[in-house]
Protein backbone atom coordinates (compact mmCIF):
# COMPACT_ATOMS: atom_id res chain seq x y z
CA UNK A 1 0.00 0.00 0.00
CA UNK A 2 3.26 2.17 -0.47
CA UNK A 3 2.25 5.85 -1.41
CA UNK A 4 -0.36 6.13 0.85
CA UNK A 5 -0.35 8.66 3.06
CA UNK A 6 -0.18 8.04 6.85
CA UNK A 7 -3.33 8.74 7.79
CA UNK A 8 -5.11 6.69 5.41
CA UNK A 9 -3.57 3.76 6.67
CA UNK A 10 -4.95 4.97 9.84
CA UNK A 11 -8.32 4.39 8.38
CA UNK A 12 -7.71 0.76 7.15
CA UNK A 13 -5.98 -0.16 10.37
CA UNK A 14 -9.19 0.58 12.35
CA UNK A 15 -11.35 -0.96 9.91
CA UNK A 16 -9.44 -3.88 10.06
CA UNK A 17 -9.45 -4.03 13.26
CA UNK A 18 -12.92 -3.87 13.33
CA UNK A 19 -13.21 -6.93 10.97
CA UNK A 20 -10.84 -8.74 13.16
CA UNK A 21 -13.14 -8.24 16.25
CA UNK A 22 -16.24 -9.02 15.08
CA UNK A 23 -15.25 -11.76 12.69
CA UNK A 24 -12.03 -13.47 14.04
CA UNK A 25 -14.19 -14.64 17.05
CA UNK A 26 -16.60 -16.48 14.50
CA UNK A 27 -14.26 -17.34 11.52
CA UNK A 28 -10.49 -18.71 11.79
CA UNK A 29 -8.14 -16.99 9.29
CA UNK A 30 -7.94 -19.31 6.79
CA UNK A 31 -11.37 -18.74 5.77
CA UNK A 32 -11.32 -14.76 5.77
CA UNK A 33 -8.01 -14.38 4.66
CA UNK A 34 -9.20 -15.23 0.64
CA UNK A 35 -12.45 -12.76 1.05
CA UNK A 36 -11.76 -8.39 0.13
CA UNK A 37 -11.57 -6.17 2.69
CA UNK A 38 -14.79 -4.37 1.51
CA UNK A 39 -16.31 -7.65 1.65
CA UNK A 40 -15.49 -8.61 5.34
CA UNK A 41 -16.60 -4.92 6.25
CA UNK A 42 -19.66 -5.54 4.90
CA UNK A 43 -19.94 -8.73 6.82
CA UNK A 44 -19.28 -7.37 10.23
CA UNK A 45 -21.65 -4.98 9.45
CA UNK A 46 -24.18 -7.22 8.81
CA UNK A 47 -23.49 -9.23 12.13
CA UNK A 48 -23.33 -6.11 13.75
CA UNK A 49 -26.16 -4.78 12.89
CA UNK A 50 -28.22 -7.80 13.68
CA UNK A 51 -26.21 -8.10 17.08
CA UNK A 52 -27.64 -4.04 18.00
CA UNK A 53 -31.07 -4.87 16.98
CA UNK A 54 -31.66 -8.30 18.51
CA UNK A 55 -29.86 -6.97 21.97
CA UNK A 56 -31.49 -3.76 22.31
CA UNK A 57 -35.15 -5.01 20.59
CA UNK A 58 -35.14 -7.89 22.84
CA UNK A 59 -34.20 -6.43 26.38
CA UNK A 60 -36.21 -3.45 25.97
CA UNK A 61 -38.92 -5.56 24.94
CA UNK A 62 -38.45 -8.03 27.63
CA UNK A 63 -38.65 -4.59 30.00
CA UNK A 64 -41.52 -2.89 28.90
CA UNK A 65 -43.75 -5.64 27.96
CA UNK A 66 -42.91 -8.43 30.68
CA UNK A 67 -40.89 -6.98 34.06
CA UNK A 68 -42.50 -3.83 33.86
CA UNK A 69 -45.96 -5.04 32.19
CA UNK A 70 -48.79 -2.76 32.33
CA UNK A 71 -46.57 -0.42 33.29
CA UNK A 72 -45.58 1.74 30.21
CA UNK A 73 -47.74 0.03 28.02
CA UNK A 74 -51.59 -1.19 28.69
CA UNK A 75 -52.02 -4.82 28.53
CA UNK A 76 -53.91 -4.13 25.49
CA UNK A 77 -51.43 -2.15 23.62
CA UNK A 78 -49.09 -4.52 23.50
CA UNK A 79 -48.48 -6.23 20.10
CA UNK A 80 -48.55 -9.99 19.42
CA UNK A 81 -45.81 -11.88 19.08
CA UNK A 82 -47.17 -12.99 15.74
CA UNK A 83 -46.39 -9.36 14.47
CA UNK A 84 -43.53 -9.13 16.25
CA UNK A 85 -42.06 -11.38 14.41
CA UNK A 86 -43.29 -10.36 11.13
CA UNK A 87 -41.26 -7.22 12.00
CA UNK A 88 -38.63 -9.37 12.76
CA UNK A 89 -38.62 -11.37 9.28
CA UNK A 90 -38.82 -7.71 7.35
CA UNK A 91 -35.84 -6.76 9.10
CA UNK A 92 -33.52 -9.62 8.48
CA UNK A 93 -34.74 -9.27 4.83
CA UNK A 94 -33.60 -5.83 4.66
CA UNK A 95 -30.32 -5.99 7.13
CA UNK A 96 -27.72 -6.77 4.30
CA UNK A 97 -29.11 -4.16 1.81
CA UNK A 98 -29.36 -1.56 4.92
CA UNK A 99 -25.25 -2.63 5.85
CA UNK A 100 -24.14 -1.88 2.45
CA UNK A 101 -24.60 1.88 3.37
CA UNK A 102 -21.99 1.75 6.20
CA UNK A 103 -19.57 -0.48 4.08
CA UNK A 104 -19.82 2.05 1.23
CA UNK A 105 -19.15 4.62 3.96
CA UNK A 106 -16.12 3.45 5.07
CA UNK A 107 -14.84 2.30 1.23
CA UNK A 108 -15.06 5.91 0.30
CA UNK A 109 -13.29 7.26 4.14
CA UNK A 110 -10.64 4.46 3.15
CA UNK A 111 -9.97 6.18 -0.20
CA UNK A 112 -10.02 9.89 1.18
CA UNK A 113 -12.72 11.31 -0.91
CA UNK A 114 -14.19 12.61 2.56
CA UNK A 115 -13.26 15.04 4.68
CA UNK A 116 -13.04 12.43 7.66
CA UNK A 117 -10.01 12.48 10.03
CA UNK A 118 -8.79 9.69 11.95
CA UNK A 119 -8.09 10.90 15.53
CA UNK A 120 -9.77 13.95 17.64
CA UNK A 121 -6.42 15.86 18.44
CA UNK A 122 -6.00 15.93 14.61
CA UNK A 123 -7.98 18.48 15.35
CA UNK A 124 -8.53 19.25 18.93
CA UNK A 125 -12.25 19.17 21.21
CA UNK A 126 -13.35 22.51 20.34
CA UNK A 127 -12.87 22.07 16.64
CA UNK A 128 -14.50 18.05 17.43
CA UNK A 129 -17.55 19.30 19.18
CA UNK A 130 -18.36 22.01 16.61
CA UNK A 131 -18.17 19.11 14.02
CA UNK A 132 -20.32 17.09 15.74
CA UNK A 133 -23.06 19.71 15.93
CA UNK A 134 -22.74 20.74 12.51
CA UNK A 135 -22.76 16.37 11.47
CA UNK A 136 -25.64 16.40 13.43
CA UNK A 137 -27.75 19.14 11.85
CA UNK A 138 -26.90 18.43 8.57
CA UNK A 139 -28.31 14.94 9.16
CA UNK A 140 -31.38 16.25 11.35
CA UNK A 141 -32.22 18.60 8.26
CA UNK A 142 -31.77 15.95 5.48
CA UNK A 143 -33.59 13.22 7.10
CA UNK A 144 -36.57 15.71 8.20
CA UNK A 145 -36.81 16.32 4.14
CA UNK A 146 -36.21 12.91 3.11
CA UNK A 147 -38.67 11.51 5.59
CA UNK A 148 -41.44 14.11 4.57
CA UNK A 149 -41.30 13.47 0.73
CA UNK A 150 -41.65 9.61 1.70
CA UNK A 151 -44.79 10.99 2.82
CA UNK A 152 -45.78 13.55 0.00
CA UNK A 153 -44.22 11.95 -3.08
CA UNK A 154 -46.96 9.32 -3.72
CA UNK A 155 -45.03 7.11 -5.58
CA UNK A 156 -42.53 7.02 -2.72
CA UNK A 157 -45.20 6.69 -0.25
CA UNK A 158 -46.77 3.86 -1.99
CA UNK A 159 -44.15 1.84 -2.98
CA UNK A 160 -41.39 2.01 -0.32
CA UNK A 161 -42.22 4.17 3.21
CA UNK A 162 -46.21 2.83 3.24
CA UNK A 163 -44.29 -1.35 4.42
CA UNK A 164 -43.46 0.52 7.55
CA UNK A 165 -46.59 2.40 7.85
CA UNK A 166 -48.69 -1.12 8.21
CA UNK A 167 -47.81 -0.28 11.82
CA UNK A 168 -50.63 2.33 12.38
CA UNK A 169 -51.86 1.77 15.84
CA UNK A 170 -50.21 1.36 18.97
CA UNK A 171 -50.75 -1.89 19.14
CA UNK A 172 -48.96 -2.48 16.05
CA UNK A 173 -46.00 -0.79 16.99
CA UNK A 174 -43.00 -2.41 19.00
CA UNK A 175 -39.10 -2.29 19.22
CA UNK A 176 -38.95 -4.49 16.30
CA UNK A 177 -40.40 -2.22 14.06
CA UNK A 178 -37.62 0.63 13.98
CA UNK A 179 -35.99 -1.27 10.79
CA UNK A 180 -39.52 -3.07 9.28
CA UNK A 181 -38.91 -0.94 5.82
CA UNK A 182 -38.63 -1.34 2.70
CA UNK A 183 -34.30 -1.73 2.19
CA UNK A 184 -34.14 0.58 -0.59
CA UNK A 185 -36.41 3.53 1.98
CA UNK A 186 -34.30 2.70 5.01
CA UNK A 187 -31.17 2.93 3.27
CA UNK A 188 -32.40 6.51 2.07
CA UNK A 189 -33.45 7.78 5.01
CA UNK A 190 -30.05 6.79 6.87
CA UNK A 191 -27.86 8.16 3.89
CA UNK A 192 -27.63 11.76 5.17
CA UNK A 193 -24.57 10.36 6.97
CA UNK A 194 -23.14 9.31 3.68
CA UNK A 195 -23.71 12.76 2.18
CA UNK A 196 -22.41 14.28 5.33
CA UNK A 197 -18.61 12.91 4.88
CA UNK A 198 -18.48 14.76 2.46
CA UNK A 199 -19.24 18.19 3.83
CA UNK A 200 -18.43 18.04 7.11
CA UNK A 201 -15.00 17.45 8.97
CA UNK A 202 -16.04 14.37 11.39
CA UNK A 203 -14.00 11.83 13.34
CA UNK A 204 -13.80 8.25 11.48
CA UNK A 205 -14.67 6.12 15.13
CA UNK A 206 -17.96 8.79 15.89
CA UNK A 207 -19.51 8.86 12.19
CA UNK A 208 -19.36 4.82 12.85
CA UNK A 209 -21.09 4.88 16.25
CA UNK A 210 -23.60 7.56 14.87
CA UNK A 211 -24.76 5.49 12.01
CA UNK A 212 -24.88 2.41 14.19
CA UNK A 213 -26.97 4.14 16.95
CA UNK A 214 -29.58 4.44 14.69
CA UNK A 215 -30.75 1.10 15.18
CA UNK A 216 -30.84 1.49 19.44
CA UNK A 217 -32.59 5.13 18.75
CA UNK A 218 -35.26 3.70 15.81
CA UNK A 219 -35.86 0.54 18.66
CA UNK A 220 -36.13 3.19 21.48
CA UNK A 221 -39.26 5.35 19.08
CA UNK A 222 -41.24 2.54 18.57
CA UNK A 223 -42.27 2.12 21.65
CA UNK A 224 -44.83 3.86 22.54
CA UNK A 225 -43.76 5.38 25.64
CA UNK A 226 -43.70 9.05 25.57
CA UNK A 227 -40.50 9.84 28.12
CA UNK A 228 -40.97 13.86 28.17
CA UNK A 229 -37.40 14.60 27.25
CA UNK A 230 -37.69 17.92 25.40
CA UNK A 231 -37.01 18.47 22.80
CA UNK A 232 -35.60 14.94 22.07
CA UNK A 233 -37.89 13.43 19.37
CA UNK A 234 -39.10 10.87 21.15
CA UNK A 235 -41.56 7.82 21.21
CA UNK A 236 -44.76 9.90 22.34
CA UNK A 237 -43.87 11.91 19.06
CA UNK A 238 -43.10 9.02 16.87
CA UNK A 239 -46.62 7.37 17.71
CA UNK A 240 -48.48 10.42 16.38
CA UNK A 241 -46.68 10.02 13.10
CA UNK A 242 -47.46 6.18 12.85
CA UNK A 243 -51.12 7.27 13.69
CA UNK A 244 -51.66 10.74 12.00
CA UNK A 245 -49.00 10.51 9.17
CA UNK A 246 -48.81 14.18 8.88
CA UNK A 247 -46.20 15.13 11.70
CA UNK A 248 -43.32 14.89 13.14
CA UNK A 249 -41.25 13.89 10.60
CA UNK A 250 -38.18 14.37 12.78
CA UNK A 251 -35.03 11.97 13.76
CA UNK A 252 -33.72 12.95 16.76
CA UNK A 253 -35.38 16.42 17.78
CA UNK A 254 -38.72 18.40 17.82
CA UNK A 255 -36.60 21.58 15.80
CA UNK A 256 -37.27 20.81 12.25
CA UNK A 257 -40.54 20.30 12.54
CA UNK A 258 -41.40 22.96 14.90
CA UNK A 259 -39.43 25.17 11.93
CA UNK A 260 -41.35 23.60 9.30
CA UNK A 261 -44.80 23.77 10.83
CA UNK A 262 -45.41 19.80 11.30
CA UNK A 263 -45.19 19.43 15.27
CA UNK A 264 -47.60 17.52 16.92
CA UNK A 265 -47.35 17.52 20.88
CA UNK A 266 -48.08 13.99 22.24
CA UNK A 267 -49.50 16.42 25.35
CA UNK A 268 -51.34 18.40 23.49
CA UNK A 269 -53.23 16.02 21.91
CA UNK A 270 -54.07 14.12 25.37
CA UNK A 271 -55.53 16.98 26.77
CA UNK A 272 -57.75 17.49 23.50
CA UNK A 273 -58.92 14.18 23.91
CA UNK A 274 -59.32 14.50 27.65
C-alpha cells in the first residue's frame, strides 16, 4: 500500500481491526483471509447490525412488555408476538441491503474522498464538538426532508415508506419495528450520513457509532412510551406520526418540525382528547 499517506492507513488499520473483532471470534483466518476487505466490512456490518437490533429489541422488549408489564404500556397495547415477528422477518430481509450503506461509507473514508479524520487531536475538542453539531444538523435537516417526501411523493409513499406504515396503531408498533422498511427507503433515510462525509470534517470512530446508533434510537421510538425529554424526538412523538402521518417527521429532535410547521405535541393532543 506504499504511497499512501499516513493517515489513510490509519483508516484501514481501524477498519481492520474492526473486521478482526467481530469476525475473528466467528471465523479462523484461513477462511477470511481469501475474502476483500470491503467484503469482510460488509460482513461485520451485517453481524453487527443484527447483534444491536436483537440486543437492544429484545431487552427493551423483555422490559416494557414483561418486568414492567402494564406499566408503560396497557395490557392491550401490546403487540402480538405474531407481528412481532413479522417485524422481525422484514428486518432480516432488509439488514444486508441496509449494511451496504456503512460499508460504502467506510470504502469511500478508506480512499479519502471525505473530509473524515482519523483521531480527535487531529484536530482538537473545540474544533471536534463544533463538528459534531454541525454532522448532526446536517443529518437532522436531510432526514426531516427525506422523511417528509416519503410521505408527499406518492409514488414514494406507496411503494417504499407505506411497508413501515402497516404499523398504524399502537398496538402495532414495538421495538422491532424501527428497521420493518422497505431496504431501498431505510437505506435513504439513513444516507444523510453518507452525504455528510463529504461536507463536514467528522471523526472516522464517531460517524461509525452515529450510524450504528440508529438502530438502538429507531428501537427506542417505537415504543410507545412518551418519556418527556424535550425536545428529544421521542416515542410519544413518533406514535403520532405512525397514527396521524402528517407530523413529526423528525429523527432525533422536535426543531425541524417545529421550523417547518409539522409538530404535533403527544400532550397536546391528550388533553384534547381529555
Amino acid at each position: 500500500m506504499g504511497g499512501r499517506p499516513p493517515y489513510l492507513e490509519l483508516f484501514l488499520e481501524e477498519t481492520s481491526l474492526y473486521n478482526r473483532i467481530v469476525l475473528g471470534t466467528i471465523f479462523p483466518d484461513f477462511v477470511l483471509d481469501p475474502f476483500p476487505h470491503i467484503l469482510q466490512t460488509w460482513l461485520r456490518n451485517c453481524i453487527g447490525g443484527f447483534l444491536i437490533y436483537f440486543f437492544s429489541g429484545f431487552l427493551w422488549c423483555f422490559f416494557i412488555y414483561y418486568w414492567k408489564r402494564n406499566v408503560y404500556v396497557p395490557k392491550d397495547s401490546i403487540p402480538s408476538n405474531k407481528l412481532m415477528l413479522l417485524q422481525i422477518h422484514a428486518t432480516v430481509k432488509a439488514m444486508p441491503l441496509y449494511c451496504v450503506l456503512p460499508t460504502f461509507s467506510e470504502y469511500v473514508v478508506e480512499h479519502d474522498w471525505t473530509r473524515c479524520y482519523p483521531r480527535v487531536f487531529d484536530v482538537g475538542w473545540l474544533a471536534y464538538a463544533f463538528h459534531v453539531t454541525t454532522y448532526l444538523t446536517f443529518v437532522e435537516f436531510s432526514i426531516y426532508w427525506m422523511h417528509r417526501a416519503l410521505h408527499d411523493v406518492k409514488p414514494l409513499y406507496k411503494y417504499l415508506h407505506a411497508k413501515h406504515h402497516m404499523y398504524n396503531k399502537k398496538a402495532t408498533l414495538s421495538p422491532f419495528a424501527g428497521l420493518a422498511f422497505h431496504p431501498v427507503d431505510g437505506i435513504l433515510q439513513a444516507i444523510p450520513h453518507l452525504f455528510a462525509l463529504f461536507l463536514i470534517p467528522i471523526h472516522f470512530r464517531t460517524h461509525i457509532m452515529l450510524l450504528f446508533f440508529e438502530v438502538v434510537w429507531t428501537t427506542n421510538i417505537h415504543d410507545c412510551i412518551h418519556a418527556q425529554m424535550w425536545p428529544v424526538m421521542g416515542a410519544g412523538y413518533h406514535t403520532l406520526h405512525h397514527t396521524r402521518y402528517r407530523y413529526n417527521y423528525g429523527h432525533y429532535s422536535i426543531w425541524m418540525d417545529w421550523m417547518f410547521g409539522t409538530l404535533l405535541d403527544p400532550m397536546d393532543t391528550q388533553h384534547k382528547l381529555s
